[in-house]
Protein backbone atom coordinates (compact mmCIF):
# COMPACT_ATOMS: atom_id res chain seq x y z
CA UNK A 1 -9.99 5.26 2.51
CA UNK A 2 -6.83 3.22 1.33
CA UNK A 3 -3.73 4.15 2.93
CA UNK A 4 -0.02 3.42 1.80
CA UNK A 5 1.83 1.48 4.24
CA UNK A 6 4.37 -0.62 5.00
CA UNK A 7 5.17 -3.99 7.09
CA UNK A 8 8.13 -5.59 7.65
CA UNK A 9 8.65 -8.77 8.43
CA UNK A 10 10.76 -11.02 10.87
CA UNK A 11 11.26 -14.55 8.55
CA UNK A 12 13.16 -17.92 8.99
CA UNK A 13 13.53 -17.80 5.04
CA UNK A 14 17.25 -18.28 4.69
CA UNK A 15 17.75 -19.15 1.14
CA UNK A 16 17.55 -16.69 -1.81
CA UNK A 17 15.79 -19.60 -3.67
CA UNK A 18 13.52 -19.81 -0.78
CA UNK A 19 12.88 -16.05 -1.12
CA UNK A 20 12.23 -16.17 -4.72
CA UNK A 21 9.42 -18.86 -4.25
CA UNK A 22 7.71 -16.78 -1.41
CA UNK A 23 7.99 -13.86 -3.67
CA UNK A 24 6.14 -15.63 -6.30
CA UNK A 25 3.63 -16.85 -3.87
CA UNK A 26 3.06 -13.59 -2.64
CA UNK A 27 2.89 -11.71 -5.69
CA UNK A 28 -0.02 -13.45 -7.29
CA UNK A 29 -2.25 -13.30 -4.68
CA UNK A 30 -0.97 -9.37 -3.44
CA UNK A 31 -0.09 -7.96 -7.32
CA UNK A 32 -0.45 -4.25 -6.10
CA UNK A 33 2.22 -4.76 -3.09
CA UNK A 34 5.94 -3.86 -3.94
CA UNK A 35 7.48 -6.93 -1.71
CA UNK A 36 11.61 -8.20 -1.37
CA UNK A 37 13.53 -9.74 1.12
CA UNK A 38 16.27 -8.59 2.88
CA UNK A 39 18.09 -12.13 3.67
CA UNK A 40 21.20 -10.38 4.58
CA UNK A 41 19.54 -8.55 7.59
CA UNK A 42 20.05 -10.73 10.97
CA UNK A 43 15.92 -10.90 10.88
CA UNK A 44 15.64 -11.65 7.51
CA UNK A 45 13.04 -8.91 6.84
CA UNK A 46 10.36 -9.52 4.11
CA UNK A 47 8.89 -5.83 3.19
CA UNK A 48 5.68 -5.29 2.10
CA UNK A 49 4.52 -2.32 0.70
CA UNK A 50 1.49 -0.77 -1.06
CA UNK A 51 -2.15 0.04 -0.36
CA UNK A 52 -4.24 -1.14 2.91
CA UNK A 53 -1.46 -4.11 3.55
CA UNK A 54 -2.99 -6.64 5.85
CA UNK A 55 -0.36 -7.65 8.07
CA UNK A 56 -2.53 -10.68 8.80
CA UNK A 57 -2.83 -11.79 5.79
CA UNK A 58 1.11 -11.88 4.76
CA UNK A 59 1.77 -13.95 7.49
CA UNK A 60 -0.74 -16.61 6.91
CA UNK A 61 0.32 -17.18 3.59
CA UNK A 62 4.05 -16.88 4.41
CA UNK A 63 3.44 -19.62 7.51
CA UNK A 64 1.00 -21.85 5.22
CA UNK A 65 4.01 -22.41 2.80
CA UNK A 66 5.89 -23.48 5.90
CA UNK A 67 7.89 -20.73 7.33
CA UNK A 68 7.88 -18.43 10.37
CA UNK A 69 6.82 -14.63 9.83
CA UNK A 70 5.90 -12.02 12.42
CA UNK A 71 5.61 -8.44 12.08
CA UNK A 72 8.44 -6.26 13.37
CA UNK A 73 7.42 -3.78 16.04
């Protein structure tokens, strides 16, 4: 059963160029997620939404390209 969900994100990303790289990243290997940043939030909050999100799996990618991301509670 796939369910709709959403995770957000606690990120050191600080740039918007930075963000737009991650995006990238992210979006070829998750197509079916809706993802942004929100750089202007104190956390700067990467949202991920779509269909059976792995949590998991976001945040290895996001910390493989060299930057800090842990879900928000």
């Amino acid at each position: 059963m796939e369910l709709h969900t959403v995770e957000i994100f606690r990120t050191n990303v600080r740039q918007k160029r930075q963000a737009r790289v991650l995006l990238n990243i992210l979006a070829k290997q998750f197509p079916m997620f809706q993802i942004n940043f929100d750089l202007e939030d104190c956390d700067k909050i990467l949202r991920v939404e779509g269909k059976n999100v792995r949590h998991e799996k976001i945040a290895e990618l996001v910390t493989g390209n060299g930057y800090c991301c842990d879900v928000l509670e």
